[in-house]
PDB file of N, CA and C in Angstrom:
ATOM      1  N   UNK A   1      26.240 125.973 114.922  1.00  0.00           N
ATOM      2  CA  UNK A   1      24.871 126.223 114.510  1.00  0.00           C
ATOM      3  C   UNK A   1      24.232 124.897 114.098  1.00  0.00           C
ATOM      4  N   UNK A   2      23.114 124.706 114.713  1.00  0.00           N
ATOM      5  CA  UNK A   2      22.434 123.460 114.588  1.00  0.00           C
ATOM      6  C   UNK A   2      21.596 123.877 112.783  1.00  0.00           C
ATOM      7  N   UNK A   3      21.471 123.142 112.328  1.00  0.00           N
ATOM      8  CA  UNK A   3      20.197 123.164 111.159  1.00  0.00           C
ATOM      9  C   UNK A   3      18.885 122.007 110.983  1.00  0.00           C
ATOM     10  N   UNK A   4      18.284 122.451 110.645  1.00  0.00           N
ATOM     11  CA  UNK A   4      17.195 121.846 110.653  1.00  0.00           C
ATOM     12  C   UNK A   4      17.196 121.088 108.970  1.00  0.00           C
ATOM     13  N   UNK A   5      17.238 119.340 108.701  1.00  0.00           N
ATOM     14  CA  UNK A   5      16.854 119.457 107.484  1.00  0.00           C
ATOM     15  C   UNK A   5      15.602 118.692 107.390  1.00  0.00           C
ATOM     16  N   UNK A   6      14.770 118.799 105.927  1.00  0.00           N
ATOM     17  CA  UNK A   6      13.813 118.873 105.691  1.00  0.00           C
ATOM     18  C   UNK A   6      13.891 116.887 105.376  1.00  0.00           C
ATOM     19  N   UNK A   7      13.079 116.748 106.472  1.00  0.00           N
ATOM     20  CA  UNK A   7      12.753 114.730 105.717  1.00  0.00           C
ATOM     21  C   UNK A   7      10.657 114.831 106.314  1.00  0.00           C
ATOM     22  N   UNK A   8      10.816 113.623 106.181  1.00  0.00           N
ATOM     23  CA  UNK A   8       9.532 113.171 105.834  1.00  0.00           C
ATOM     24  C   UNK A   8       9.114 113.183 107.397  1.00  0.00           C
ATOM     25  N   UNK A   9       9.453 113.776 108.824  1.00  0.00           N
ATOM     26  CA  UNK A   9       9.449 112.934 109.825  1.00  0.00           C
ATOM     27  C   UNK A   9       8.175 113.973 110.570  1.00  0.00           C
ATOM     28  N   UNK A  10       7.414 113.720 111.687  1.00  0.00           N
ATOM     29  CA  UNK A  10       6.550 114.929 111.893  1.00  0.00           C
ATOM     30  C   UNK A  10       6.765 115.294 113.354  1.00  0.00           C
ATOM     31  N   UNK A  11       8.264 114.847 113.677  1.00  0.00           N
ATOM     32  CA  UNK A  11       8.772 114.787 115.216  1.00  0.00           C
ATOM     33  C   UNK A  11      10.011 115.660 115.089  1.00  0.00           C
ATOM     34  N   UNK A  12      10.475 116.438 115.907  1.00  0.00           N
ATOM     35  CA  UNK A  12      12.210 117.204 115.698  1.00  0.00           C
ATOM     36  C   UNK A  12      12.389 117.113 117.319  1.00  0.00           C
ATOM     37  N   UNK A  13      13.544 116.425 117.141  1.00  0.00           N
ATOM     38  CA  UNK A  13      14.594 116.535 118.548  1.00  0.00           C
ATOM     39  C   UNK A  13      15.126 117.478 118.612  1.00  0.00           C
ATOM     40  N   UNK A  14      15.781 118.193 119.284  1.00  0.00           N
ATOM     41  CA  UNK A  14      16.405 119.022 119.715  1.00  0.00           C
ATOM     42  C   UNK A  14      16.874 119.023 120.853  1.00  0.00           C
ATOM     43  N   UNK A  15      16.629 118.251 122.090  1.00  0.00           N
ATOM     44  CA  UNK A  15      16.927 118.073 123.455  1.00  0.00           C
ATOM     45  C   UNK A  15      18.357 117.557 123.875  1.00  0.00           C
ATOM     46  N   UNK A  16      18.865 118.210 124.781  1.00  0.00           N
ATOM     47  CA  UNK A  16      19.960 118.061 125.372  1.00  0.00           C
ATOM     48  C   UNK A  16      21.263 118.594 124.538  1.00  0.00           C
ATOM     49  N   UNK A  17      20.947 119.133 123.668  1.00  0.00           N
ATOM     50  CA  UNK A  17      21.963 120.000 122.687  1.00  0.00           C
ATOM     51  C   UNK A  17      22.803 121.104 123.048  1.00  0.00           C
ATOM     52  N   UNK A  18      22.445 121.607 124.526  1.00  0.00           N
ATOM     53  CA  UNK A  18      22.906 122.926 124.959  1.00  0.00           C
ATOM     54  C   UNK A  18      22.265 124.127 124.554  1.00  0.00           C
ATOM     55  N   UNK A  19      21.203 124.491 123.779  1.00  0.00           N
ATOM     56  CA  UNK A  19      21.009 125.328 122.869  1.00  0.00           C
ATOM     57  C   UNK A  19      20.529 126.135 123.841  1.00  0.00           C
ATOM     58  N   UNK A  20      20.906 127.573 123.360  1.00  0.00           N
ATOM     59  CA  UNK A  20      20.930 128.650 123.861  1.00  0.00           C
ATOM     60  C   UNK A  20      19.624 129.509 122.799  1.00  0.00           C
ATOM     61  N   UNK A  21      19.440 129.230 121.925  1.00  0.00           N
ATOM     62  CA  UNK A  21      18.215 129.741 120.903  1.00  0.00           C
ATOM     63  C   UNK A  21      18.360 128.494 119.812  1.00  0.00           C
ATOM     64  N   UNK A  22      16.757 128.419 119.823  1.00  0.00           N
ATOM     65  CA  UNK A  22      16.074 127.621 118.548  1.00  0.00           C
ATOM     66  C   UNK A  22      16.739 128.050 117.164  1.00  0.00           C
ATOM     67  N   UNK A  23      16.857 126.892 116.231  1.00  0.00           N
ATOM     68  CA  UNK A  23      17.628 127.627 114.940  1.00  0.00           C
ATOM     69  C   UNK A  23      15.782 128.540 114.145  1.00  0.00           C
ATOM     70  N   UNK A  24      16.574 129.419 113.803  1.00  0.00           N
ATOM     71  CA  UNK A  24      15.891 130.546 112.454  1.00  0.00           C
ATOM     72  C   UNK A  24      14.684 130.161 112.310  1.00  0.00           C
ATOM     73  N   UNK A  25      15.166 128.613 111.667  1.00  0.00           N
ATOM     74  CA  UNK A  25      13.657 127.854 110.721  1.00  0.00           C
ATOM     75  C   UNK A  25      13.424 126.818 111.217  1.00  0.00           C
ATOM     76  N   UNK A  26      12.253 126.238 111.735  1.00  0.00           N
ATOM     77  CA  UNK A  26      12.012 124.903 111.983  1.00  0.00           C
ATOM     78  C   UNK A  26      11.307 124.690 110.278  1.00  0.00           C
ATOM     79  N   UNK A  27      11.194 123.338 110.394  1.00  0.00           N
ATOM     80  CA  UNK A  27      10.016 122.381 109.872  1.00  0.00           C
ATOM     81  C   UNK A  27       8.843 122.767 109.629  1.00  0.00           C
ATOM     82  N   UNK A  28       7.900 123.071 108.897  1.00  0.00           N
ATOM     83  CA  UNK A  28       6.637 123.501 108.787  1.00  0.00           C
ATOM     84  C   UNK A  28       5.578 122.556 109.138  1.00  0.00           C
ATOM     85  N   UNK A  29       6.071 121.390 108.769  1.00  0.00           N
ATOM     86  CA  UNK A  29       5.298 120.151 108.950  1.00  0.00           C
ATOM     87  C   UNK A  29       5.390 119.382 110.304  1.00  0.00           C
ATOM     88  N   UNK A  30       6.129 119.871 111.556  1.00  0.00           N
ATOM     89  CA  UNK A  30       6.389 118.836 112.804  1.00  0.00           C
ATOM     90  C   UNK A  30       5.163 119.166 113.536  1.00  0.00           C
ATOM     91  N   UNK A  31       5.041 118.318 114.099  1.00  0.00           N
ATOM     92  CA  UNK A  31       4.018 118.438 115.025  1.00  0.00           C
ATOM     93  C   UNK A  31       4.491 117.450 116.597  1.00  0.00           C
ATOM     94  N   UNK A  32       5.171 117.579 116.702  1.00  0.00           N
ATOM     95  CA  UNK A  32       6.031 117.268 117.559  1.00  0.00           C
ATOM     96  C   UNK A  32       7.263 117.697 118.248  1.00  0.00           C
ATOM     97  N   UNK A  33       7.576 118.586 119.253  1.00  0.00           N
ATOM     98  CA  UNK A  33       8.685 119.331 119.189  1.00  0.00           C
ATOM     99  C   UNK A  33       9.720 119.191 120.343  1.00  0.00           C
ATOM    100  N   UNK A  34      10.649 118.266 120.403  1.00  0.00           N
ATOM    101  CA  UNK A  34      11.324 118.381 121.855  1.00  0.00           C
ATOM    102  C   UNK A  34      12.645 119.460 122.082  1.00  0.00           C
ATOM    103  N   UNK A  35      12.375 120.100 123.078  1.00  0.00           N
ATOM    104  CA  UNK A  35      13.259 120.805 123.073  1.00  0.00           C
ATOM    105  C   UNK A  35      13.887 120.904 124.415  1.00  0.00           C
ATOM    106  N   UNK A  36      13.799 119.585 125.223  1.00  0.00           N
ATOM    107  CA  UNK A  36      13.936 120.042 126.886  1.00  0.00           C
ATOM    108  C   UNK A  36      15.339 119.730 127.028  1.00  0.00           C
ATOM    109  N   UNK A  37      16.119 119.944 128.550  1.00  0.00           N
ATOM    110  CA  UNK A  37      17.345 119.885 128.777  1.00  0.00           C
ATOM    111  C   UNK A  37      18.475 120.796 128.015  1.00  0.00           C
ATOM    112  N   UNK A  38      18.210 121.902 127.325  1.00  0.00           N
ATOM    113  CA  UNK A  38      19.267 122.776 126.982  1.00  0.00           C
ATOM    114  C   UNK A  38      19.039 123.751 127.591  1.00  0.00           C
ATOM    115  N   UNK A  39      19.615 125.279 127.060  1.00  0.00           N
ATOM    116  CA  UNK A  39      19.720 126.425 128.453  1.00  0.00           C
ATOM    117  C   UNK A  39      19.027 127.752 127.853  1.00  0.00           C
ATOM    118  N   UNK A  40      17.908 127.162 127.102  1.00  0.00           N
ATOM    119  CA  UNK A  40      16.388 128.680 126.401  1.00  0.00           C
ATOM    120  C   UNK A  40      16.467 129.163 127.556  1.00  0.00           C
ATOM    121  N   UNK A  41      15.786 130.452 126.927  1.00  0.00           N
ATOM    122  CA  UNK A  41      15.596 131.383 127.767  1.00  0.00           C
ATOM    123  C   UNK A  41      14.154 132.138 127.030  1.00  0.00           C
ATOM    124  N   UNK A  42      14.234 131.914 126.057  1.00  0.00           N
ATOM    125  CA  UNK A  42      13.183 132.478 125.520  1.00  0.00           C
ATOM    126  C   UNK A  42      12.597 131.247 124.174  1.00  0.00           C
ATOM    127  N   UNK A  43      11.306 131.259 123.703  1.00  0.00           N
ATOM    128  CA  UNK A  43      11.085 130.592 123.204  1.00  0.00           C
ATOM    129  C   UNK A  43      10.725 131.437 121.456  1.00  0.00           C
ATOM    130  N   UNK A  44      10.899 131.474 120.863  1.00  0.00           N
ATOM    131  CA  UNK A  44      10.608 132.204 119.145  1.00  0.00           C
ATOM    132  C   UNK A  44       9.256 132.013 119.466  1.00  0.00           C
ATOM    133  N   UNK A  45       8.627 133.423 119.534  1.00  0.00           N
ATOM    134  CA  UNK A  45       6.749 133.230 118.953  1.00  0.00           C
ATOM    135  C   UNK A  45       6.487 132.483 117.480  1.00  0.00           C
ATOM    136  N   UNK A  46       7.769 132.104 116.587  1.00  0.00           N
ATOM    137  CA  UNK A  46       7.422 131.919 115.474  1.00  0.00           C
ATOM    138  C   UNK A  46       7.205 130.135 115.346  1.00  0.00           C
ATOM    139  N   UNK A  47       6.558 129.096 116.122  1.00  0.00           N
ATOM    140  CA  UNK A  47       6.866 128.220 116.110  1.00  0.00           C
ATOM    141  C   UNK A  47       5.468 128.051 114.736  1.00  0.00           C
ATOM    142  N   UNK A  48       5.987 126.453 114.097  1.00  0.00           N
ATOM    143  CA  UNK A  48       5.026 125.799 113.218  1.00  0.00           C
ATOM    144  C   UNK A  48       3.578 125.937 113.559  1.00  0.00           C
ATOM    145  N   UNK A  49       2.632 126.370 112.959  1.00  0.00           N
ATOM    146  CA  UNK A  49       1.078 125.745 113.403  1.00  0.00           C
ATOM    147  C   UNK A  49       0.577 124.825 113.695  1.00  0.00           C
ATOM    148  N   UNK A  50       1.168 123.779 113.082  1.00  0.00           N
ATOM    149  CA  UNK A  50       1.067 122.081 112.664  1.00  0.00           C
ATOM    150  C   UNK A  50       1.499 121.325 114.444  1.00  0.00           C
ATOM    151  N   UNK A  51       2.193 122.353 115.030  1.00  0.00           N
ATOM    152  CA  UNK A  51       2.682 121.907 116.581  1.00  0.00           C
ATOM    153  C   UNK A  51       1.363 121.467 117.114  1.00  0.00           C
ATOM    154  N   UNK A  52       1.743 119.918 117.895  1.00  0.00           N
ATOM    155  CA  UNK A  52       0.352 119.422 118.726  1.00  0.00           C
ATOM    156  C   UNK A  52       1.436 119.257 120.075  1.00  0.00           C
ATOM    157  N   UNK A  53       2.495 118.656 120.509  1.00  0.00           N
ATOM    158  CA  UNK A  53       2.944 118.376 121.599  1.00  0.00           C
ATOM    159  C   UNK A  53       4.594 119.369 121.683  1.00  0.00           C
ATOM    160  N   UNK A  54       4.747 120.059 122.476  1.00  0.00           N
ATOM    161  CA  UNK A  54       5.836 120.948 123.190  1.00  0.00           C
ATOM    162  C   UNK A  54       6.622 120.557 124.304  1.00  0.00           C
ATOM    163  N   UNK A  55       7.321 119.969 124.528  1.00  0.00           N
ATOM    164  CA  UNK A  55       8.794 120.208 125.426  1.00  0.00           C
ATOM    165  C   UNK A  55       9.229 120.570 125.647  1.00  0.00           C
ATOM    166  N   UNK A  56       9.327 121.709 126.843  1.00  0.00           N
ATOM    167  CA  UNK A  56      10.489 123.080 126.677  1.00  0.00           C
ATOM    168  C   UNK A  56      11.114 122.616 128.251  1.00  0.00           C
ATOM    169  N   UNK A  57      10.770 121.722 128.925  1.00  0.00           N
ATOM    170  CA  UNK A  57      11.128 121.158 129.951  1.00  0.00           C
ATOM    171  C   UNK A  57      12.617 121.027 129.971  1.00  0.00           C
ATOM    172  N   UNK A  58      12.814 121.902 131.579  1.00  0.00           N
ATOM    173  CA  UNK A  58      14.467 121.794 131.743  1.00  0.00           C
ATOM    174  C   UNK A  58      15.014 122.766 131.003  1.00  0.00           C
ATOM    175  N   UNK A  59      14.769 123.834 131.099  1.00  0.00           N
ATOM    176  CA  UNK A  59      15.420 124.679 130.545  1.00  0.00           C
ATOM    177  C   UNK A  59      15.643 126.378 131.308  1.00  0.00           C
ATOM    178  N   UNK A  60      15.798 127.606 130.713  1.00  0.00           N
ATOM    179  CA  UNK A  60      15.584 128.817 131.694  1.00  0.00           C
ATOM    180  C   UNK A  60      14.768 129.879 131.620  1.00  0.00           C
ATOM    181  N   UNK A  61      13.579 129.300 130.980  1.00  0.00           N
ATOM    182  CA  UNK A  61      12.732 129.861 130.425  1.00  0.00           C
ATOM    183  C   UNK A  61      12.152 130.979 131.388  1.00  0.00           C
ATOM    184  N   UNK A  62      12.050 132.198 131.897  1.00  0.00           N
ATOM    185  CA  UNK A  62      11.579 132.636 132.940  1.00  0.00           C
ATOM    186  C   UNK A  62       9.856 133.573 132.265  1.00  0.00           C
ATOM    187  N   UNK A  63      10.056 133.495 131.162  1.00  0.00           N
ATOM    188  CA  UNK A  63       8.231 133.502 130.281  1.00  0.00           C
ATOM    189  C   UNK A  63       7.945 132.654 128.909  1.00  0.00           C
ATOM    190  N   UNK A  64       7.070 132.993 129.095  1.00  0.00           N
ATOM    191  CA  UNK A  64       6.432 132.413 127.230  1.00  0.00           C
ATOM    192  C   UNK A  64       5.244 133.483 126.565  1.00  0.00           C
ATOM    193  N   UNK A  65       5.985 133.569 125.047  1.00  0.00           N
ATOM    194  CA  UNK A  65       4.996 134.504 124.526  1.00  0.00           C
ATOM    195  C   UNK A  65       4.171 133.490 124.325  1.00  0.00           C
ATOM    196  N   UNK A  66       2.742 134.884 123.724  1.00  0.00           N
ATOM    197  CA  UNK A  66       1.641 134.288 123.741  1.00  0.00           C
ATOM    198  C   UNK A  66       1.169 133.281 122.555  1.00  0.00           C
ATOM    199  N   UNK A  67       2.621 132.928 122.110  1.00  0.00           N
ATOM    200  CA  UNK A  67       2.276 132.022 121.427  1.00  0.00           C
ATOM    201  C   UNK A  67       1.131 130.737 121.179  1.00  0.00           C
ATOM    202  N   UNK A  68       1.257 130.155 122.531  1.00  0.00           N
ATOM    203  CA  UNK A  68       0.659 129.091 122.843  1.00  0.00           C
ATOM    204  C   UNK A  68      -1.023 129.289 122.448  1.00  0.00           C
ATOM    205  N   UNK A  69      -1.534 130.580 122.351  1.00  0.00           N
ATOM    206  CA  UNK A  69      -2.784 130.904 122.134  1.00  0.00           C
ATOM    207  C   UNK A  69      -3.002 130.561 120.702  1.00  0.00           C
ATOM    208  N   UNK A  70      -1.684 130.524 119.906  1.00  0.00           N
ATOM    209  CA  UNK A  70      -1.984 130.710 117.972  1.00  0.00           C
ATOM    210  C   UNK A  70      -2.032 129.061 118.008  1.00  0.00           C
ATOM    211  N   UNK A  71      -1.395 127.997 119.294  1.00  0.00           N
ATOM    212  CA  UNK A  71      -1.462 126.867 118.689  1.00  0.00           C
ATOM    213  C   UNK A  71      -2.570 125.987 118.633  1.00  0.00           C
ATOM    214  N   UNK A  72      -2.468 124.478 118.140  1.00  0.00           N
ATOM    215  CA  UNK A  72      -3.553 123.852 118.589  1.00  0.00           C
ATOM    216  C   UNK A  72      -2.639 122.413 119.847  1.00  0.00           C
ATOM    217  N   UNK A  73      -1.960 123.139 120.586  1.00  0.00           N
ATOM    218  CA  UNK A  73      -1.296 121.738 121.770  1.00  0.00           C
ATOM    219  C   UNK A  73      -2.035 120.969 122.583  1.00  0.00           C
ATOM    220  N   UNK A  74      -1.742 119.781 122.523  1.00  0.00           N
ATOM    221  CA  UNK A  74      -2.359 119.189 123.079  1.00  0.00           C
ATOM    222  C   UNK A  74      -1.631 118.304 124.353  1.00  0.00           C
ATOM    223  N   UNK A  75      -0.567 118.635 124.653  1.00  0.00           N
ATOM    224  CA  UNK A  75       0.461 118.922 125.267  1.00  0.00           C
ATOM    225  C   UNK A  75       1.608 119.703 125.117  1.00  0.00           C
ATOM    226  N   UNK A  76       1.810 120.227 126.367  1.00  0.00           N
ATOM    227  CA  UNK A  76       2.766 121.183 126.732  1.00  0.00           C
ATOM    228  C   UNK A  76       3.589 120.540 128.610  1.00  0.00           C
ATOM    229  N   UNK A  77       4.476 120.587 128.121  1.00  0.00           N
ATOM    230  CA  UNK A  77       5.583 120.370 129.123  1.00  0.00           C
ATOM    231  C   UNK A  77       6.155 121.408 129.317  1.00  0.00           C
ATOM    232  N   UNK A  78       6.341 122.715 130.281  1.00  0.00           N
ATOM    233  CA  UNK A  78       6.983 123.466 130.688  1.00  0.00           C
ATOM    234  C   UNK A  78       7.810 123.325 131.969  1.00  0.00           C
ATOM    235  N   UNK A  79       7.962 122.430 132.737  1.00  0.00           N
ATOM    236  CA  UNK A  79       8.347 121.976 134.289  1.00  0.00           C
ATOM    237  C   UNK A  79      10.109 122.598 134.059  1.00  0.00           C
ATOM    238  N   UNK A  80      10.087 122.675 135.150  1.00  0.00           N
ATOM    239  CA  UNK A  80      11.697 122.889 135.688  1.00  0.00           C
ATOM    240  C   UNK A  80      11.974 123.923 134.699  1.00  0.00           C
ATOM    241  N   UNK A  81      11.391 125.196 135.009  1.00  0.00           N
ATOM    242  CA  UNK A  81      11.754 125.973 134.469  1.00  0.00           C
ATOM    243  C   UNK A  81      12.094 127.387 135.103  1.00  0.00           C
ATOM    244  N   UNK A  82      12.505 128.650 134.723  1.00  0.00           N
ATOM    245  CA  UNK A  82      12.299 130.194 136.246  1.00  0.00           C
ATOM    246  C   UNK A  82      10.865 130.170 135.770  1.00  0.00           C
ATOM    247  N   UNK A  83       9.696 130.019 135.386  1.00  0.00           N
ATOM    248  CA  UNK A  83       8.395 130.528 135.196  1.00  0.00           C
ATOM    249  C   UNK A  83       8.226 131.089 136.009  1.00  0.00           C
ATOM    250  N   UNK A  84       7.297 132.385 136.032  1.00  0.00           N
ATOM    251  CA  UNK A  84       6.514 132.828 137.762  1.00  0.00           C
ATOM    252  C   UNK A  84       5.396 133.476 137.405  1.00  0.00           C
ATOM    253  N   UNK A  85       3.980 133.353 136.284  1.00  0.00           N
ATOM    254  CA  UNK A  85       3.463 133.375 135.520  1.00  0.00           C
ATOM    255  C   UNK A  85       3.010 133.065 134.331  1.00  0.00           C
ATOM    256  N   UNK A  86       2.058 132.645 134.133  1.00  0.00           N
ATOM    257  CA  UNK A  86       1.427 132.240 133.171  1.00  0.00           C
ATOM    258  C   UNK A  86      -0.022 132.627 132.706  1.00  0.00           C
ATOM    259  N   UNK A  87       0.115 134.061 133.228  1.00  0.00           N
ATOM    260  CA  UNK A  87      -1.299 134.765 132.801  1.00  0.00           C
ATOM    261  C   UNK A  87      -1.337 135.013 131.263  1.00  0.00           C
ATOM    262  N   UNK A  88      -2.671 135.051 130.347  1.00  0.00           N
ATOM    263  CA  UNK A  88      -2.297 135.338 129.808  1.00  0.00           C
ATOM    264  C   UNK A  88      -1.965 134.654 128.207  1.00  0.00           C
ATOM    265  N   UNK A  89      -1.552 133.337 128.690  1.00  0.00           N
ATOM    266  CA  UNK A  89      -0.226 132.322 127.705  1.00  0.00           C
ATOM    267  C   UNK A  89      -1.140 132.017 127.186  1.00  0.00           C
ATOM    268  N   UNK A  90      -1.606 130.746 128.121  1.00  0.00           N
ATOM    269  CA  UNK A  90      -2.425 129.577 127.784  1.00  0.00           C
ATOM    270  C   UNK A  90      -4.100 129.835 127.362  1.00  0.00           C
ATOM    271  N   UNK A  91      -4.246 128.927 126.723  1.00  0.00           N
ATOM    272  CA  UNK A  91      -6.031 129.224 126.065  1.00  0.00           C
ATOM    273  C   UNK A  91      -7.161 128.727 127.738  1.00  0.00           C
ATOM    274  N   UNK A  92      -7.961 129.718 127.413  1.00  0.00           N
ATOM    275  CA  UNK A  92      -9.208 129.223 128.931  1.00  0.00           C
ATOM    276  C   UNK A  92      -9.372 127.844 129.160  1.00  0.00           C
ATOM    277  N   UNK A  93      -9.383 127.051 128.154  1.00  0.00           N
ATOM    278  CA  UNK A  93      -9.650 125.497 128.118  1.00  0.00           C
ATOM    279  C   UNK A  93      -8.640 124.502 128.671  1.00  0.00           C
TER     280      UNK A  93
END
């Protein structure tokens, strides 16, 4: 089990870890989130608000809740993923 601890930083790695699910709790404060090269499948609707850039690149993601609508991203990396839709996700803009 990976954990998340609490420092001053507004970036969290997570990439290339193998991870099969995000731990419980992120960070409240990141706004930065890499999470590409492990083997998701699903992403927690519960991510931080404070999120501006997403990485989920390389992974087996075959959807995404509609999370992405609660955020404010200003990048999103989803590539190399099963996607086969994205109605829905993303904001009109």
């Amino acid at each position: 089990m990976i954990e998340c601890e609490r420092n001053d930083s507004n970036a969290l790695d997570l990439s290339g870890l193998g991870l099969t699910d995000l731990p419980p709790v992120l960070p409240r404060n990141i706004k930065i989130l890499d999470i590409h090269n492990n083997q998701l499948t699903e992403i927690t609707p519960v991510l931080p608000p404070t999120l501006i850039e997403l990485d989920a690149s390389d992974n087996q993601l075959a959807s995404l809740p509609n999370m992405t609508l609660q955020l404010e991203l200003t990048s999103l990396n989803i590539s190399h993923n099963r996607l086969t839709t994205l109605s829905g996700v993303l904001p009109p803009h």
